[in-house]
Protein backbone atom coordinates (compact mmCIF):
# COMPACT_ATOMS: atom_id res chain seq x y z
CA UNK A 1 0.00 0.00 0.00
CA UNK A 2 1.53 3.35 -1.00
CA UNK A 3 2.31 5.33 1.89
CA UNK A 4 1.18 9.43 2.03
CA UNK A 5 3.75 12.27 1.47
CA UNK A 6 3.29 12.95 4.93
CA UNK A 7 4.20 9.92 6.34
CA UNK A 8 7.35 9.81 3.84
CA UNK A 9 8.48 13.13 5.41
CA UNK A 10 7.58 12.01 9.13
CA UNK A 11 9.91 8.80 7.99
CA UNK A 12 12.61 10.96 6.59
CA UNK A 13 12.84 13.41 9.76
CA UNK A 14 12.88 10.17 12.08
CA UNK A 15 15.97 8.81 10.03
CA UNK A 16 17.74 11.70 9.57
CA UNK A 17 17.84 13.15 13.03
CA UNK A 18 17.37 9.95 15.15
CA UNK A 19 14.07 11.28 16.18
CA UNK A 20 11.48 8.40 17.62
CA UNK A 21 8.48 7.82 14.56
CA UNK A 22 6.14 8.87 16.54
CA UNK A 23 7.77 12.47 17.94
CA UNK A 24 8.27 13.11 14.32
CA UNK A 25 4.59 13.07 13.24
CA UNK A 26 4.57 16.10 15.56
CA UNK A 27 7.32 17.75 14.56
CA UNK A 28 7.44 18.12 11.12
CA UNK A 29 4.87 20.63 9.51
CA UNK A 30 3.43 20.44 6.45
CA UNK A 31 4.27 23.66 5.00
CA UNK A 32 8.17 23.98 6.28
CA UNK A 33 10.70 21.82 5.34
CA UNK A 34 11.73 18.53 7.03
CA UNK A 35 15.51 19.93 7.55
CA UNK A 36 15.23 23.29 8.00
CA UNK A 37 18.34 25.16 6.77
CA UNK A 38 20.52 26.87 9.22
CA UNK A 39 20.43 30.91 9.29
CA UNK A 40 23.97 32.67 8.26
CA UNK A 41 24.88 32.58 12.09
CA UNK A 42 23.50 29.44 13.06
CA UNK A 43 26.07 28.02 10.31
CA UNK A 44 28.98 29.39 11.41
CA UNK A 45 28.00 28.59 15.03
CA UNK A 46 27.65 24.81 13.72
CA UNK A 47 30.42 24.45 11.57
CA UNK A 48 32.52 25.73 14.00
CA UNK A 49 31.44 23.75 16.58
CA UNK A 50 32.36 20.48 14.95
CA UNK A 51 35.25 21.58 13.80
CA UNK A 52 36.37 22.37 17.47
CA UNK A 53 34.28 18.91 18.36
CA UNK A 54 36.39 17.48 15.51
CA UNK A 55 39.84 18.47 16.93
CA UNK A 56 39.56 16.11 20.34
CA UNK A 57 37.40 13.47 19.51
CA UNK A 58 35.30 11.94 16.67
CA UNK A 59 31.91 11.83 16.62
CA UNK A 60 32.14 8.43 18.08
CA UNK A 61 33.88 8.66 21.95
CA UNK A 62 31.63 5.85 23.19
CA UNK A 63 32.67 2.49 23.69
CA UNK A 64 31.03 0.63 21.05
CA UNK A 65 32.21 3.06 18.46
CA UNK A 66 28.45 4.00 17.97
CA UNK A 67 27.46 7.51 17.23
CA UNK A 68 27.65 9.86 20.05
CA UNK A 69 24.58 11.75 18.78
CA UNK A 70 21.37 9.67 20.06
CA UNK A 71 19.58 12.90 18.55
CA UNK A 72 19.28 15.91 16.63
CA UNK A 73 17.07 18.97 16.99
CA UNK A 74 17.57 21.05 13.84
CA UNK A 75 15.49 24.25 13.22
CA UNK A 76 17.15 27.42 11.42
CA UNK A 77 18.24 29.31 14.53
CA UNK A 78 19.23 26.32 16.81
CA UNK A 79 19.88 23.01 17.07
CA UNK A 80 19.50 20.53 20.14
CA UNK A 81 22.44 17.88 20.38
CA UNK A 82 20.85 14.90 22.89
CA UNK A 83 24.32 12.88 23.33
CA UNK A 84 23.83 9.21 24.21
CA UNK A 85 24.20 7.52 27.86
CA UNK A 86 27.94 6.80 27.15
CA UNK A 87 29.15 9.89 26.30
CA UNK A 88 30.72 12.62 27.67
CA UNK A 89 29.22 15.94 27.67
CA UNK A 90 32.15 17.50 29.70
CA UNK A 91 34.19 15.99 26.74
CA UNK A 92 32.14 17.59 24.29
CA UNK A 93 31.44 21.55 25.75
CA UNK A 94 35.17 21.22 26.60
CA UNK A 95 36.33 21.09 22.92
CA UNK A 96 33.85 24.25 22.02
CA UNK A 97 34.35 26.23 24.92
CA UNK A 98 36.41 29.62 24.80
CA UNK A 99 39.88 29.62 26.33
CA UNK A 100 43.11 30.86 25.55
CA UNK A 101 46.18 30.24 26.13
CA UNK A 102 49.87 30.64 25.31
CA UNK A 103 49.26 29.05 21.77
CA UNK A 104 46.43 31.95 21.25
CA UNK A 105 42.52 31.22 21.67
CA UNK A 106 40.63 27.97 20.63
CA UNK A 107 37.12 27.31 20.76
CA UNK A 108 34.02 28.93 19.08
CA UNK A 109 34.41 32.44 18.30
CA UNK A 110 32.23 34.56 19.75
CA UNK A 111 29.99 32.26 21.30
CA UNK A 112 28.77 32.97 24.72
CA UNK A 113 28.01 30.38 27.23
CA UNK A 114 25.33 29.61 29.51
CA UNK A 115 24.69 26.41 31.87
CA UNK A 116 20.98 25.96 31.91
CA UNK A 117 21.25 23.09 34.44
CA UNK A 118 24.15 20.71 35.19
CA UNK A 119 23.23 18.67 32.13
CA UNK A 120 22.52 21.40 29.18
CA UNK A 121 24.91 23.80 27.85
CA UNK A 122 23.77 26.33 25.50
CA UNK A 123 26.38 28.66 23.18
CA UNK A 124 25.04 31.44 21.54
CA UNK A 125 26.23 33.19 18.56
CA UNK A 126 25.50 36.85 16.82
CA UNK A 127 26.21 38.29 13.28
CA UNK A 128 24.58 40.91 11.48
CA UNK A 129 21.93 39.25 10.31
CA UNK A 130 20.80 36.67 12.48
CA UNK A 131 21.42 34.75 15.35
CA UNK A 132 22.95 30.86 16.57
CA UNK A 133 22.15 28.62 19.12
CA UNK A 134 23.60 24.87 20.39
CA UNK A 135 21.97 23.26 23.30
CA UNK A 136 23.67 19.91 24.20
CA UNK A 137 22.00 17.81 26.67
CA UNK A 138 24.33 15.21 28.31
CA UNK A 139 24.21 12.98 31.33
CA UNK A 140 24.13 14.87 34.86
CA UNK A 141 27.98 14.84 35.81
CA UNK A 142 29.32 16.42 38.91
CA UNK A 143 32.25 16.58 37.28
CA UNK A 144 30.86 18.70 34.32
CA UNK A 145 28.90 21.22 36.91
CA UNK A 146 32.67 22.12 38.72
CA UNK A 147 34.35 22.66 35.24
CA UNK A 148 31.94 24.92 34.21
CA UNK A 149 31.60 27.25 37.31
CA UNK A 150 35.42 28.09 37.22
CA UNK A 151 35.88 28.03 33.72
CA UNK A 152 32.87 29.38 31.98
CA UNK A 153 33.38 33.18 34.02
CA UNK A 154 36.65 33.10 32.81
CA UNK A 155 36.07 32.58 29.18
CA UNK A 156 37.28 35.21 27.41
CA UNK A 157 35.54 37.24 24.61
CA UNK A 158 36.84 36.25 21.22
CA UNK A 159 36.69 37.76 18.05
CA UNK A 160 33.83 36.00 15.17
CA UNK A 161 34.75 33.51 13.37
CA UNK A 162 36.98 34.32 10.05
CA UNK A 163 34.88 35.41 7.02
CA UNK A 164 37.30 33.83 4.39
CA UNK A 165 34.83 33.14 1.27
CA UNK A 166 36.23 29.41 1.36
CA UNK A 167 35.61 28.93 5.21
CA UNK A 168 32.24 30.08 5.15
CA UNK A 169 31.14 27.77 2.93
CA UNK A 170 33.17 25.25 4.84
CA UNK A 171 30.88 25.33 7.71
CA UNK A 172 27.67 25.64 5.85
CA UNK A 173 28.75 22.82 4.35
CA UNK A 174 29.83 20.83 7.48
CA UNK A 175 26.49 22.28 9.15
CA UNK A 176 24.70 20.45 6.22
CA UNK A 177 26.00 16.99 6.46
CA UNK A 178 25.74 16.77 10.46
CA UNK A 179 22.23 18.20 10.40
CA UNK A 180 21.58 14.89 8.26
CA UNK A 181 23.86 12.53 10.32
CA UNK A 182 21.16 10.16 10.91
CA UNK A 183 20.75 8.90 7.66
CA UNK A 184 24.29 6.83 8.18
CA UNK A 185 22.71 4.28 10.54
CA UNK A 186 21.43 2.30 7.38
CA UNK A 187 24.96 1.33 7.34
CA UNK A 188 25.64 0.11 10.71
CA UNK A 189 28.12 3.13 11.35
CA UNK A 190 30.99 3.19 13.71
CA UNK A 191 34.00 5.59 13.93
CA UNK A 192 32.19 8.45 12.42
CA UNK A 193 34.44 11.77 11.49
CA UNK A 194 33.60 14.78 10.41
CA UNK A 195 36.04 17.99 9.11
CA UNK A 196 36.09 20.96 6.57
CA UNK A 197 38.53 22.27 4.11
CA UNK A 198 39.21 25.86 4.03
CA UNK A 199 38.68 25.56 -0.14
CA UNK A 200 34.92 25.06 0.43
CA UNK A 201 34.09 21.06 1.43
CA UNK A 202 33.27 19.36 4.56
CA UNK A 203 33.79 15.59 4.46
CA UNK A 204 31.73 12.94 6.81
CA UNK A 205 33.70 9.24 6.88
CA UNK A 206 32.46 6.59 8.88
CA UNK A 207 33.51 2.32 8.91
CA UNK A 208 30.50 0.64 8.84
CA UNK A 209 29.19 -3.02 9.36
CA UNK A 210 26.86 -2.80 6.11
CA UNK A 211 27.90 -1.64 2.59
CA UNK A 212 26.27 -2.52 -0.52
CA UNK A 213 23.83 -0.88 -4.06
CA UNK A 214 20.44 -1.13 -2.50
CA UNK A 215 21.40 0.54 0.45
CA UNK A 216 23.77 3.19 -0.90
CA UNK A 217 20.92 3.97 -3.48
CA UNK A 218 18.10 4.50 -0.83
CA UNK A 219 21.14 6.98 1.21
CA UNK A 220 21.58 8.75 -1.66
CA UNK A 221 17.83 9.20 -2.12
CA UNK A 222 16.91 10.61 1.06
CA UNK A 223 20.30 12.70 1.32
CA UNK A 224 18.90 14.31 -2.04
CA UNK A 225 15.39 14.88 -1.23
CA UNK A 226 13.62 18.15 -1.95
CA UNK A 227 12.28 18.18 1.32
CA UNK A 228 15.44 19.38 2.89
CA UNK A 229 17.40 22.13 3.00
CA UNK A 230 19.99 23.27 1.62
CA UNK A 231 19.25 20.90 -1.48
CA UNK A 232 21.89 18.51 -2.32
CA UNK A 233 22.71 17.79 -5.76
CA UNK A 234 24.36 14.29 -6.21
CA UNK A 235 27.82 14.41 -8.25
CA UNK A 236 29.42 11.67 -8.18
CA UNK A 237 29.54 7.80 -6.85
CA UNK A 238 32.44 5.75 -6.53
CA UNK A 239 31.73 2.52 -4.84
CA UNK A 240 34.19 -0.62 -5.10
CA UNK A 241 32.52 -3.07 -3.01
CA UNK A 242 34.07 -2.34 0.42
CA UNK A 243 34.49 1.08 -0.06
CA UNK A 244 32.24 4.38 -1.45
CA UNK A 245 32.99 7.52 -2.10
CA UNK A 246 29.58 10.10 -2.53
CA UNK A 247 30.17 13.75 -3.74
CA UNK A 248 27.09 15.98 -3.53
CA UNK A 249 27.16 19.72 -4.11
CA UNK A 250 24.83 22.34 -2.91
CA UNK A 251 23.03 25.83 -4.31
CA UNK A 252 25.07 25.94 -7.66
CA UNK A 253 28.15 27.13 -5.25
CA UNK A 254 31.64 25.65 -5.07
CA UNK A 255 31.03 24.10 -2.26
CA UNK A 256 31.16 20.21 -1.73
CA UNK A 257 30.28 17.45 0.78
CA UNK A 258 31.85 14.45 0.82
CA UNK A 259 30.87 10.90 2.06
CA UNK A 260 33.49 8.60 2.86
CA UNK A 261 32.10 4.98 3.82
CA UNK A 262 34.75 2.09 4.34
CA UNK A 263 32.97 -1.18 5.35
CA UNK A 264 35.12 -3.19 8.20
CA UNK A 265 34.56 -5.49 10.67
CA UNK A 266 34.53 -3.97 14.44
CA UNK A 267 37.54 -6.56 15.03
CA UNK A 268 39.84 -5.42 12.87
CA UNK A 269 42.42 -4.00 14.56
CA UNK A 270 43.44 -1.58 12.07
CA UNK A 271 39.90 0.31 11.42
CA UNK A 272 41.14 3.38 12.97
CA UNK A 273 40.15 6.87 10.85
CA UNK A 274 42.86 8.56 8.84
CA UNK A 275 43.35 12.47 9.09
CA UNK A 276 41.91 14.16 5.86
């Protein structure tokens, strides 16, 4: 029995941000797209945030190698970041959080902080035009409650992030992939990276338990759909067997994302990620 445009975009929302079936059927509206797309801030706030996320840990610091993301919240000025049991939100704030030190400052750019409760964290981020916001919502850690109340008074404020052409669309491309994360788990994912390239691109790899046509075709499908936003454009498929390589492009501008998938067995002792 054919099943309702509705039901296909309650369906795609549920795979592509983790969301439970039934929460989706009251998320998604009929006239707004299923994946919103991010305001100008909201994309530098994301793609920077990854890319700090990015420098300390992959998207995969839980023990099982499984996603660290058990769900995503996107809507154009904000997105909610539920991390899974296993994972470390300390771990996580830490690698986006301000600080400097004697090798100059790290972390977003100016974001500002707020703890909203020992277990969400929310940055916030300002341009000219519109505004950014990341709430991550973590297991309740002690641990995560002292770091912040010494560290998050001291954070200093830091100039925006750089507005190179090339890194711009960097992170609206990076905020583009990870806003469709989700639709990996078709592929029994593990070891998922993410990164950007100050030329444009932002790359997603992941090892994964399952690799073959059907399922590549249905990714590529839903990764493609007209229902999200920014619309992706497939360009190119390479896929060997135990390995695929899926370029799409976005808006008509130089800017790609890449898909890396490398199918390996959680045994093998060399399945570790390689540096782009």
């Amino acid at each position: 029995m054919p099943t309702s445009r509705a039901t296909r975009r309650h369906r795609l929302f549920s795979e592509a941000t983790r969301t439970p079936l039934s929460a989706a059927q009251h998320i998604v509206h009929a006239d707004e797209p299923v994946i919103p797309e991010a305001s100008t801030a909201q994309r530098d706030l994301e793609g920077c945030f990854f890319e700090q996320v990015r420098f300390l840990r992959h998207l995969t610091e839980t023990p099982g190698g499984e996603l660290a993301i058990l769900q995503l919240l996107p809507a154009p000025s904000s997105l909610t970041i539920r991390l899974s049991p296993s994972t470390s939100i300390l771990e996580w704030v830490e690698a986006a959080l301000p600080f400097s030190d004697e090798g100059g400052s790290v972390g977003i750019p100016g974001a500002q902080v707020a703890v909203l409760s020992p277990d969400v964290v929310r940055f916030d981020y300002r341009d000219d035009r519109s505004t950014g916001r990341i709430l991550i919502e973590g297991a309740d850690t002690a641990a995560l409650a002292d770091y912040l109340q010494s560290t998050v008074a001291a954070a200093p404020t830091m100039e925006r992030p750089p507005s190179h052409e090339g890194r711009v669309r960097t992170r609206r491309a990076l905020s583009a992939l990870v806003r469709r994360i989700g639709l990996l788990d078709s592929f029994a994912p593990f070891d998922v990276d993410c990164w950007g390239w100050l030329g444009g691109s932002a790359a997603v790899e992941a090892y994964c338990g399952r690799l073959d046509s059907q399922i590549l075709q249905e990714y590529m499908r839903l990764m493609t759909s007209q229902d999200c936003e920014p619309h992706l454009v497939l360009r190119s498929l390479e896929f060997l067997g135990d390995s695929a390589d899926i370029v799409f492009s976005s808006g008509g501008i130089n800017r790609f994302l890449n898909v890396r998938l490398r199918r390996r067995s959680r045994e093998n002792p060399n399945g570790q990620n390689e540096s782009p």
